[in-house]
Protein backbone atom coordinates (compact mmCIF):
# COMPACT_ATOMS: atom_id res chain seq x y z
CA UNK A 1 -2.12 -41.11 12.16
CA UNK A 2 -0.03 -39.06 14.66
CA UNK A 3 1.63 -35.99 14.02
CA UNK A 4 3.74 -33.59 16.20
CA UNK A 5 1.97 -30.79 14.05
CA UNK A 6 -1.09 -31.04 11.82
CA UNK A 7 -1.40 -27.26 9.77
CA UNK A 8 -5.01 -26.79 8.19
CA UNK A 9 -4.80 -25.14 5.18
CA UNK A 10 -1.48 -25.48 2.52
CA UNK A 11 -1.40 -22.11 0.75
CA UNK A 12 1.03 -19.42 1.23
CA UNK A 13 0.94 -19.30 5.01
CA UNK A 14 0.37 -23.03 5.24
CA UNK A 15 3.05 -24.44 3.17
CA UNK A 16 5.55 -21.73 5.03
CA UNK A 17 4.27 -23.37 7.97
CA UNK A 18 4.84 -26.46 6.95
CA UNK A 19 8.41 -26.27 5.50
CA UNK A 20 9.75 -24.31 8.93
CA UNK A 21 8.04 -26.86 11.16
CA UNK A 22 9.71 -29.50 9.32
CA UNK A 23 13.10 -28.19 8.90
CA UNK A 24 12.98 -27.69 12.93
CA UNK A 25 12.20 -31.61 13.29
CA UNK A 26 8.66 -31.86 13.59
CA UNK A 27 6.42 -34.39 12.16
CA UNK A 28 4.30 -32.48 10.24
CA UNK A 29 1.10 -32.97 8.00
CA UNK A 30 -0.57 -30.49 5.99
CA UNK A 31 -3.93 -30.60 4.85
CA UNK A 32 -5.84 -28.96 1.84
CA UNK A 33 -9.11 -29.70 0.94
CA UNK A 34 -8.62 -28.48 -2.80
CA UNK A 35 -7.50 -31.88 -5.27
CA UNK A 36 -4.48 -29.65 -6.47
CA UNK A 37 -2.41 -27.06 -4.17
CA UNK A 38 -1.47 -23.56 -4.21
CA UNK A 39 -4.23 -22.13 -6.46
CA UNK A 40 -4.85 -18.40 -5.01
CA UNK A 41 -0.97 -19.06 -5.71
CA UNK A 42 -1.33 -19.21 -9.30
CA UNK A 43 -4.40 -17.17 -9.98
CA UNK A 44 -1.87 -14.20 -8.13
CA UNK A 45 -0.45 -11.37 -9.96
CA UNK A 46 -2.29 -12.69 -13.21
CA UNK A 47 -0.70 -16.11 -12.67
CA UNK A 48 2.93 -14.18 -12.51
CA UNK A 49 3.06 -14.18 -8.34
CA UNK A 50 3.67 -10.86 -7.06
CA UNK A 51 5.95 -12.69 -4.02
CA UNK A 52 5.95 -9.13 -1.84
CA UNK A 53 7.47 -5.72 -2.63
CA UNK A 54 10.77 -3.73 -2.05
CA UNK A 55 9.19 -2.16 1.06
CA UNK A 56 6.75 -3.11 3.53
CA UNK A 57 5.81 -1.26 5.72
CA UNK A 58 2.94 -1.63 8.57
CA UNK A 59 1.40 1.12 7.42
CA UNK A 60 0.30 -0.98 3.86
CA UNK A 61 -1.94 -3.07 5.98
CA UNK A 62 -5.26 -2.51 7.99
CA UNK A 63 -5.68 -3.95 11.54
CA UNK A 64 -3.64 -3.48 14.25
CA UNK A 65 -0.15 -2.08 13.06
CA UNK A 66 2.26 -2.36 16.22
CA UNK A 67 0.97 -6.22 16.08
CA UNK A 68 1.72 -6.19 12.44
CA UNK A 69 4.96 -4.86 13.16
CA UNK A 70 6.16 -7.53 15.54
CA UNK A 71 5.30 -10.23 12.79
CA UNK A 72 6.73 -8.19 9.77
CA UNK A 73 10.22 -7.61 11.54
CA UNK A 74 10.86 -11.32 11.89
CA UNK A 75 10.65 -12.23 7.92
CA UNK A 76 11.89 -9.22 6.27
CA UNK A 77 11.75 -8.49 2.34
CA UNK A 78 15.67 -9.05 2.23
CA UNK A 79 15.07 -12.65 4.10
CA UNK A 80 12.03 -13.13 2.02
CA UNK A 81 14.23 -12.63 -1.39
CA UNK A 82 17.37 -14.63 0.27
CA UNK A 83 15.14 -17.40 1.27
CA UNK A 84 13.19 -17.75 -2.18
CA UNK A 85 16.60 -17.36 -4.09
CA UNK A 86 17.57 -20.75 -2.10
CA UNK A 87 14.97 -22.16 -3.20
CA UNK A 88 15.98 -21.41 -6.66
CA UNK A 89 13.48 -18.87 -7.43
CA UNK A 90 15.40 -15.90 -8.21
CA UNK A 91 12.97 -12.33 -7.98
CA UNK A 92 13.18 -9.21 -10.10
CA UNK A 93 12.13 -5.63 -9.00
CA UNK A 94 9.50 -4.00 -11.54
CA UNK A 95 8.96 -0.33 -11.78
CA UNK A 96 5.87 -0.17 -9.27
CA UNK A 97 7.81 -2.00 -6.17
CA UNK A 98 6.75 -5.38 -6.78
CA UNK A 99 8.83 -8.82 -6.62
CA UNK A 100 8.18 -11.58 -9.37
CA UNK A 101 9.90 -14.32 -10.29
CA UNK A 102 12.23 -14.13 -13.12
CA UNK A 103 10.60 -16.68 -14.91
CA UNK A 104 7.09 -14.91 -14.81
CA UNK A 105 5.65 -17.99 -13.70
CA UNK A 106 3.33 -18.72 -10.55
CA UNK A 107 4.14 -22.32 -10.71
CA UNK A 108 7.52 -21.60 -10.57
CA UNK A 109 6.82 -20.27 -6.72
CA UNK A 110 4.35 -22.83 -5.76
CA UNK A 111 6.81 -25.49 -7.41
CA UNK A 112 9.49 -24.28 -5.23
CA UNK A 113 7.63 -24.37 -2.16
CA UNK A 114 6.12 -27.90 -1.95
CA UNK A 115 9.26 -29.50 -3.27
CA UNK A 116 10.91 -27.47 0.39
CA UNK A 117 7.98 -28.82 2.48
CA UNK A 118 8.55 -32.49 0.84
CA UNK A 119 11.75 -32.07 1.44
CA UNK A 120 12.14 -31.07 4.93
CA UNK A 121 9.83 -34.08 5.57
CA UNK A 122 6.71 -32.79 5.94
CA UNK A 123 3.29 -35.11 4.25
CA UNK A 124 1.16 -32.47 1.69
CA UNK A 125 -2.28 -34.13 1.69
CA UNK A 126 -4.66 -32.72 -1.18
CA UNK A 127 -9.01 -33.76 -1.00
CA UNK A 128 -8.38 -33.33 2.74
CA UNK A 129 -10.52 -31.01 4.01
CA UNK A 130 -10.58 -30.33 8.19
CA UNK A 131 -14.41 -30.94 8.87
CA UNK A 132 -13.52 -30.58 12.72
CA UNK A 133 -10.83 -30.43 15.31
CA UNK A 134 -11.47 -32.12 18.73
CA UNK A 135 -9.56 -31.54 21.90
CA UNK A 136 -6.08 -33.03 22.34
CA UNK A 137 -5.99 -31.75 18.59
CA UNK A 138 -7.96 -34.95 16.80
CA UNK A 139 -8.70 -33.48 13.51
CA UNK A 140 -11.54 -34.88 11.23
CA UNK A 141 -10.81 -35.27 7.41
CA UNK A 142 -13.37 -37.08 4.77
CA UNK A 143 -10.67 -39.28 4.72
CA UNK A 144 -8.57 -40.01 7.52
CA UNK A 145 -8.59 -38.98 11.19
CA UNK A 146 -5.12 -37.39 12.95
CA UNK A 147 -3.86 -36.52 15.75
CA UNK A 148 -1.41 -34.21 17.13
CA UNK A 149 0.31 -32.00 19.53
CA UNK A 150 -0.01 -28.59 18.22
CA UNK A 151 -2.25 -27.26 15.06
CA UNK A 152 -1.91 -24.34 12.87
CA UNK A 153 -4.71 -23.31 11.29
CA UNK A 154 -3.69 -21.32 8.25
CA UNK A 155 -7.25 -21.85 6.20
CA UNK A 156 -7.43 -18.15 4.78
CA UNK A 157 -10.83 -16.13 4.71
CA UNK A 158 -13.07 -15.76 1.93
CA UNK A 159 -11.82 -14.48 -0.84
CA UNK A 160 -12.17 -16.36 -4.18
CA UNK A 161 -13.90 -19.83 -1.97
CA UNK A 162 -13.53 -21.66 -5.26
CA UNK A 163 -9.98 -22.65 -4.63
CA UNK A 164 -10.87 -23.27 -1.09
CA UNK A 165 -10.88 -20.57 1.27
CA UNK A 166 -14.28 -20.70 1.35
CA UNK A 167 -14.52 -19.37 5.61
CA UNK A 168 -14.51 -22.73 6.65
CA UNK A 169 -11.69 -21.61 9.01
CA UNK A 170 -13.67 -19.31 11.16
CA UNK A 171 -16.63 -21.96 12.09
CA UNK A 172 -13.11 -24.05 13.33
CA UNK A 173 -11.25 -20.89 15.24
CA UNK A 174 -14.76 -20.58 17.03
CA UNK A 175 -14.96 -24.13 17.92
CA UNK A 176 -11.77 -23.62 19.47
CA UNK A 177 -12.44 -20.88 21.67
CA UNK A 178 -11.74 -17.65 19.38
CA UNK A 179 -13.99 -14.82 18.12
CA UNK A 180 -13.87 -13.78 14.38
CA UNK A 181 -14.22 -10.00 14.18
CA UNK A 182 -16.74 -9.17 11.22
CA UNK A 183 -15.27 -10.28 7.63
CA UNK A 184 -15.94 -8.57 4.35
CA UNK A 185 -14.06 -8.47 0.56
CA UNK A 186 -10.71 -6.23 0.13
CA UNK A 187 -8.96 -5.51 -2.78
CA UNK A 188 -12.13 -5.74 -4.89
CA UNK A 189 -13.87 -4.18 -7.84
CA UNK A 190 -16.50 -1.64 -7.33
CA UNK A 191 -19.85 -2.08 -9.40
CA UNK A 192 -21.26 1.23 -10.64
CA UNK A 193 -24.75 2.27 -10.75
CA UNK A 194 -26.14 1.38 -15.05
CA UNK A 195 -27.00 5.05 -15.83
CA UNK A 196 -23.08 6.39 -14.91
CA UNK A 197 -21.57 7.65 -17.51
CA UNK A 198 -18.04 6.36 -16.38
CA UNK A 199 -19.41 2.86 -17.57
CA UNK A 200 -19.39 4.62 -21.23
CA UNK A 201 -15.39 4.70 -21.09
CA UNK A 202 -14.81 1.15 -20.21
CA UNK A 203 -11.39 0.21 -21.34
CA UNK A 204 -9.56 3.22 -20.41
CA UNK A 205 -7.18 3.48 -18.02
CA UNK A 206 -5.85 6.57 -15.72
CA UNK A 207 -3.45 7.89 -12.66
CA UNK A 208 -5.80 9.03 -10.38
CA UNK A 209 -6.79 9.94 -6.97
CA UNK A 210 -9.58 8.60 -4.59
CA UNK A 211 -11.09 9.44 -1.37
CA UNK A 212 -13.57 7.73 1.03
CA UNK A 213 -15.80 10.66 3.13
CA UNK A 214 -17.77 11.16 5.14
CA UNK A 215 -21.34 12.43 4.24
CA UNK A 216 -19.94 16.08 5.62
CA UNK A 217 -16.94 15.64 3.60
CA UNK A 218 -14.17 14.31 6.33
CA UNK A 219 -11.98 12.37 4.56
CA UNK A 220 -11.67 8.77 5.88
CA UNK A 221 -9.02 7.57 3.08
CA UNK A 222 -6.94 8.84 0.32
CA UNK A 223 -4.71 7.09 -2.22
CA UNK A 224 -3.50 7.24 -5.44
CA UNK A 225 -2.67 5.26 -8.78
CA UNK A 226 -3.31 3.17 -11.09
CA UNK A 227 -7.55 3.41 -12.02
CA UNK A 228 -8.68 1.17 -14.74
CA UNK A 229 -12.36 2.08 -15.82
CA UNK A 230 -14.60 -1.34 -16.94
CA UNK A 231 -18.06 -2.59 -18.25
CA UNK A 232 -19.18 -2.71 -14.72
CA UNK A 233 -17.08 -0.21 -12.90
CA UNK A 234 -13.82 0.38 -10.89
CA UNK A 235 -10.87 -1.78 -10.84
CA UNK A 236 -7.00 -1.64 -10.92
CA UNK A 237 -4.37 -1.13 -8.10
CA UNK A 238 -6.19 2.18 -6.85
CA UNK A 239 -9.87 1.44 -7.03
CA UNK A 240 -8.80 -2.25 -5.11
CA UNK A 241 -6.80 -0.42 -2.63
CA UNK A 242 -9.91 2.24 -1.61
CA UNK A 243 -12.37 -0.77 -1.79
CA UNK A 244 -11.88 -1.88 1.60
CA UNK A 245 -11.97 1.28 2.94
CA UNK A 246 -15.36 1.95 1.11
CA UNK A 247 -16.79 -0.85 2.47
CA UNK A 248 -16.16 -0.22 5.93
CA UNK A 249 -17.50 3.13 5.77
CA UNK A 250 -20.74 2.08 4.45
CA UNK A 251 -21.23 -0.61 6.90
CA UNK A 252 -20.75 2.81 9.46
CA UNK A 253 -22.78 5.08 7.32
CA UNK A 254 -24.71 4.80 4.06
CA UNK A 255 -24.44 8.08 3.19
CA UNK A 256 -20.59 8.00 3.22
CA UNK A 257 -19.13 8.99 -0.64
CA UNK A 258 -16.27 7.63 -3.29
CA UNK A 259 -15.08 10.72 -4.74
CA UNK A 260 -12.43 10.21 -7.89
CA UNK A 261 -9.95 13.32 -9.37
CA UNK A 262 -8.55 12.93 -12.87
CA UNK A 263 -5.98 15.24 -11.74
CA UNK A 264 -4.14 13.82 -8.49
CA UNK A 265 -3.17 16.11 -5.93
CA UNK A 266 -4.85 19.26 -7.62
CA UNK A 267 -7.60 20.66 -5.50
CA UNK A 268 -10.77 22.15 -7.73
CA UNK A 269 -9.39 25.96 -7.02
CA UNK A 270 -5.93 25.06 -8.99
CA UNK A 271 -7.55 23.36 -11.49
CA UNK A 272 -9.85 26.54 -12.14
CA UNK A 273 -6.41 28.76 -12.16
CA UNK A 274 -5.14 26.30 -14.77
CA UNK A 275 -7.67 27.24 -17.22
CA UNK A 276 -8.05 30.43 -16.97
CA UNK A 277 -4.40 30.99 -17.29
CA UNK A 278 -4.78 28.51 -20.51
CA UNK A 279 -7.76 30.80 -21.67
CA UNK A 280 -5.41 33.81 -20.96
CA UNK A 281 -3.09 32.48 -23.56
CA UNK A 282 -4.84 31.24 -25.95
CA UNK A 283 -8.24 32.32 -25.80
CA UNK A 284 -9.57 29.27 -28.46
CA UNK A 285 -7.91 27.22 -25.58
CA UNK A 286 -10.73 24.45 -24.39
CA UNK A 287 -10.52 22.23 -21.81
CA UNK A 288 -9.12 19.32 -24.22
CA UNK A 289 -6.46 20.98 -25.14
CA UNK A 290 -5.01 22.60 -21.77
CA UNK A 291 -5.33 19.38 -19.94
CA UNK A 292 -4.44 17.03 -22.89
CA UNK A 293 -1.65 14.37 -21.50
CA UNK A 294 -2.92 14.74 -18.19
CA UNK A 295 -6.17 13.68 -18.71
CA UNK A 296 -7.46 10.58 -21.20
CA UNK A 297 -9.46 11.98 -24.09
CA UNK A 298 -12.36 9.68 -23.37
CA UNK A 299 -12.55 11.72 -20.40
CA UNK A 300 -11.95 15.01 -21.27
CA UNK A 301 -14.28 14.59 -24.03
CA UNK A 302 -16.74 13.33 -21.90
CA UNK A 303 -16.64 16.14 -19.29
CA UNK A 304 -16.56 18.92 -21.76
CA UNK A 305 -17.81 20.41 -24.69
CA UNK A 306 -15.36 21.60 -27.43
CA UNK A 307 -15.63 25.18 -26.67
CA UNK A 308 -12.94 27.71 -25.86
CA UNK A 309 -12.76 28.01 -21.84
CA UNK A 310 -12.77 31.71 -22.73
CA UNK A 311 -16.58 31.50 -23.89
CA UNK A 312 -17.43 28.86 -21.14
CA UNK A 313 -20.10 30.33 -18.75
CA UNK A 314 -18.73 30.15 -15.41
CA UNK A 315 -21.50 27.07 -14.19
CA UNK A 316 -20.77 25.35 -17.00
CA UNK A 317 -16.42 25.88 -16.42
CA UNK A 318 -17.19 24.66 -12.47
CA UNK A 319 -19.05 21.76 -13.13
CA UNK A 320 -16.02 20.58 -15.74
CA UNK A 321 -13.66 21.23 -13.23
CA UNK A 322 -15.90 19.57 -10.35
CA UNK A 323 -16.45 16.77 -12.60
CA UNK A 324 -12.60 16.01 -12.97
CA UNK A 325 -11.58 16.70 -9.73
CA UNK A 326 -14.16 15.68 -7.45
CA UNK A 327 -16.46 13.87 -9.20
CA UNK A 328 -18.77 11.32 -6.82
CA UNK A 329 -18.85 7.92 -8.03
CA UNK A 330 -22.09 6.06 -7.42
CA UNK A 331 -21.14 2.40 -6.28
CA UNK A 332 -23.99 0.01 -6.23
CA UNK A 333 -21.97 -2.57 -4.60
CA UNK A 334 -18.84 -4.33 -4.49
CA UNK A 335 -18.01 -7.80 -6.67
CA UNK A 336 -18.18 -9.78 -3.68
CA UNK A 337 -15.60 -12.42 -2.29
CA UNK A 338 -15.32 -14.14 -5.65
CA UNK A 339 -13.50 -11.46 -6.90
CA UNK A 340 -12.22 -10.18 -3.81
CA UNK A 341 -8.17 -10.86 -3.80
CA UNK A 342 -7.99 -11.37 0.11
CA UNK A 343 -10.22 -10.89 3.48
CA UNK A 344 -10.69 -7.81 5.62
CA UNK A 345 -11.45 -9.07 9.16
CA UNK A 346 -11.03 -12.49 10.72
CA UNK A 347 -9.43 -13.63 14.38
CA UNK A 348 -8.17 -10.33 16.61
CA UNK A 349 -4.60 -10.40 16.71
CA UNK A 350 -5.13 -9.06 20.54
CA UNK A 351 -5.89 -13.36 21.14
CA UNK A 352 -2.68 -14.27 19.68
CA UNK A 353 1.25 -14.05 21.00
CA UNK A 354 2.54 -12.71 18.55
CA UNK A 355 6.35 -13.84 19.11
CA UNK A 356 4.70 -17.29 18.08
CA UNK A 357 1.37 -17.01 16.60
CA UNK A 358 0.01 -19.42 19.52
CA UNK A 359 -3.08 -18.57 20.36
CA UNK A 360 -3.79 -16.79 24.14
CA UNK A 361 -7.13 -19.14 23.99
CA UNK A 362 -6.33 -22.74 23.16
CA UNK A 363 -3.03 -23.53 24.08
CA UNK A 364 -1.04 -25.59 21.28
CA UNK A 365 -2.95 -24.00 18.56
CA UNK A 366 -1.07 -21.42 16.35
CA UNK A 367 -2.85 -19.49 13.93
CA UNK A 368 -1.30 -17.75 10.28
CA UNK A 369 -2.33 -15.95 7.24
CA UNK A 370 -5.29 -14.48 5.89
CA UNK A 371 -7.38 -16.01 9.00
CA UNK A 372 -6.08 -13.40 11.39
CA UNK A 373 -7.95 -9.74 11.36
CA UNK A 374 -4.85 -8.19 8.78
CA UNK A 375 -5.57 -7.30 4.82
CA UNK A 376 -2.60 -5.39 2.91
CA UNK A 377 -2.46 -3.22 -0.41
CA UNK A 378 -2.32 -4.64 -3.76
CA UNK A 379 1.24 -5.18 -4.47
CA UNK A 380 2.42 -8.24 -2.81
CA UNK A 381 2.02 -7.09 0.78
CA UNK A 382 -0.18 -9.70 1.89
CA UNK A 383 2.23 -12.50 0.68
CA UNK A 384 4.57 -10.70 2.59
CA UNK A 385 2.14 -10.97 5.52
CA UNK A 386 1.88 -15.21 5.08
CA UNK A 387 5.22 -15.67 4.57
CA UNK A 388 6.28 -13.72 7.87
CA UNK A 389 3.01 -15.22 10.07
CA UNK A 390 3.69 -19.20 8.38
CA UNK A 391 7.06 -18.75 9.28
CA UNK A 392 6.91 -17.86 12.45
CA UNK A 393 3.61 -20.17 13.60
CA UNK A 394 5.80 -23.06 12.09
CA UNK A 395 9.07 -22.48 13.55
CA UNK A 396 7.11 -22.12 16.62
CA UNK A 397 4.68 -25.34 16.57
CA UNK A 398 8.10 -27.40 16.06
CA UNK A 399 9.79 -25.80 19.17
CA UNK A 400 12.05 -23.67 17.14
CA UNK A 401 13.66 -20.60 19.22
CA UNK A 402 12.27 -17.76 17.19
């Protein structure tokens, strides 16, 4: 079976791929070793697809953001909405930034998207997993053996291997001449240590702010949002965000700390001030009730005994305050890539051109999506990211001026 383009892989990036190479007058075939297609689709945005968000910027991704750049300014969010609306998937804008489809439905996106790929005239194969890729580009299914010109690899990384991206990718990117910089979960919950307290409040939910530091207290990241507090730990938008960044700090140094403030953006020295001026005018004022709507109860209740502020012993005010503004969260561990909802790491974007994907090492092969070294925030950035990188690898593979 001959091909002018054979793309490994037929999620996000893979199916962009595979509709652009198409519509440019390829042959193409796209391969996908799960027995149904698109499922990190439908699993995303709690099977709502967040598509990508009003603004993206470089700067919501890790990895190399001039390269990033490039990519992003070829598929921009306006294109992105234009070209789904053709499709007839019309998007809405929700309060936090992000892009759904009006019909709250994944399927609706994936739907859209193979029906374009079929359409162009491009073959979806499901149960056809790439066990190997020869020179000359002869790949090796379970199945069937093909051939062709040019290849995109657009397998993913690791995160949730169950639907497939399982890193099968990177043993093929190697064979084929690239490195694989060191790969590890993003976007994931953090596990917290049995005896923590925090675990006593699972359920509630919080704006926040959290910083990676150092072990001397230099600040490596800082975010903040949405904190959702669980039976094992961390998770919503901010504790997936910071996870990454965790991570890689620990891999660096152990001793590196997640610190978490109840009160974002005031420092332990304002937060004293607030008190004491509560204390000044009411002096039955507690903690409670000067931070009440700023703070959950479960926390405040947690942190402080129901005594006025005013007949607080200083220690015993400080260590509050410390405990809602600073307070160091002992992480056992992440959840691992089963939970993760992409890949941090993967092939250097210095070994691709980046005004086609092609790689700088095996001529004819163009590489897309969550394989390259680039993870995004929660929010629909990495879509953003496949649809750009798919895009651009497919127009490319097919001869397309981009």
């Amino acid at each position: 079976m001959t091909y002018d383009v054979v793309i490994a892989g037929a999620g996000a990036a893979g199916l962009m791929a595979a509709i652009f190479a198409a519509r440019g007058g390829a042959k193409v075939a796209a391969l996908d070793g799960a027995p149904r297609l698109g499922a990190k689709i439908l699993i995303a945005g709690g099977g709502r697809c967040n598509v990508t968000h009003d603004i993206v910027r470089p700067e919501d991704f890790n990895g190399s953001r001039n390269a990033i750049a490039k990519v992003l300014r070829t598929f921009t969010v306006e294109e992105t909405i234009h070209f789904f609306g053709d499709l007839g998937v019309v998007l809405k804008r929700e309060e936090t930034g992000k892009l759904f489809p009006v019909t709250d439905r994944a399927r609706t996106v994936l739907d859209a998207l193979t029906n374009a790929a079929r359409e162009a005239g491009a073959e979806l194969f499901t149960n056809a997993r790439v066990e190997s890729v020869r020179a000359g580009f002869v790949v090796e299914t379970p199945s069937r053996t093909l051939s062709a010109a040019r290849l995109i690899l657009a397998t993913g990384g690791r995160s949730v291997p169950k639907t497939g991206s399982d890193g099968h990718g990177y043993e093929l990117v190697r064979s084929l001449g690239h490195t694989v910089s060191e790969t590890f979960p993003a976007l994931v919950p953090l596990v917290i240590r049995e005896e923590h307290w925090l675990k006593e409040l699972s359920g509630t939910a919080a704006e926040a702010e959290m910083m990676v530091t150092t072990a001397t207290g230099r600040v490596i990241a800082r975010d903040r949002g949405s904190l959702l507090l669980t039976h094992f730990g961390l998770s919503g938008p901010l504790a997936l965000d910071l996870s990454r960044h965790w991570i890689a700090a620990r891999r660096d140094d152990p001793q590196s700390k997640l610190l978490l403030n109840f009160l974002p953006g005031v420092r332990f020295e304002q937060c004293e001030e607030m008190l004491l001026d509560a204390a000044d005018l009411n002096p039955r004022a507690t903690i409670a009730s000067a931070l009440r709507g700023q703070v959950p109860e479960r926390v405040l209740a947690r942190v402080s005994e129901s005594i006025p502020i005013a007949k607080m012993t200083r220690e015993a005010r400080r260590e509050a305050i410390r405990m809602l503004t600073s307070l160091e969260v002992p992480v056992s561990r992440d959840r691992g890539f089963d939970y993760a909802e992409v890949t941090a790491g993967g092939v250097p974007l210095t070994e691709i051109d980046l005004a086609s994907m092609e790689s700088r090492k095996c001529p004819g092969l163009y590489l897309c999506g969550e394989i390259l070294d680039v993870d995004g925030k929660i929010g629909g950035y990495n879509f953003q990211w496949a649809w750009a990188s798919g895009r651009l690898a497919g127009m490319a593979a097919a001869g397309v001026n981009c």
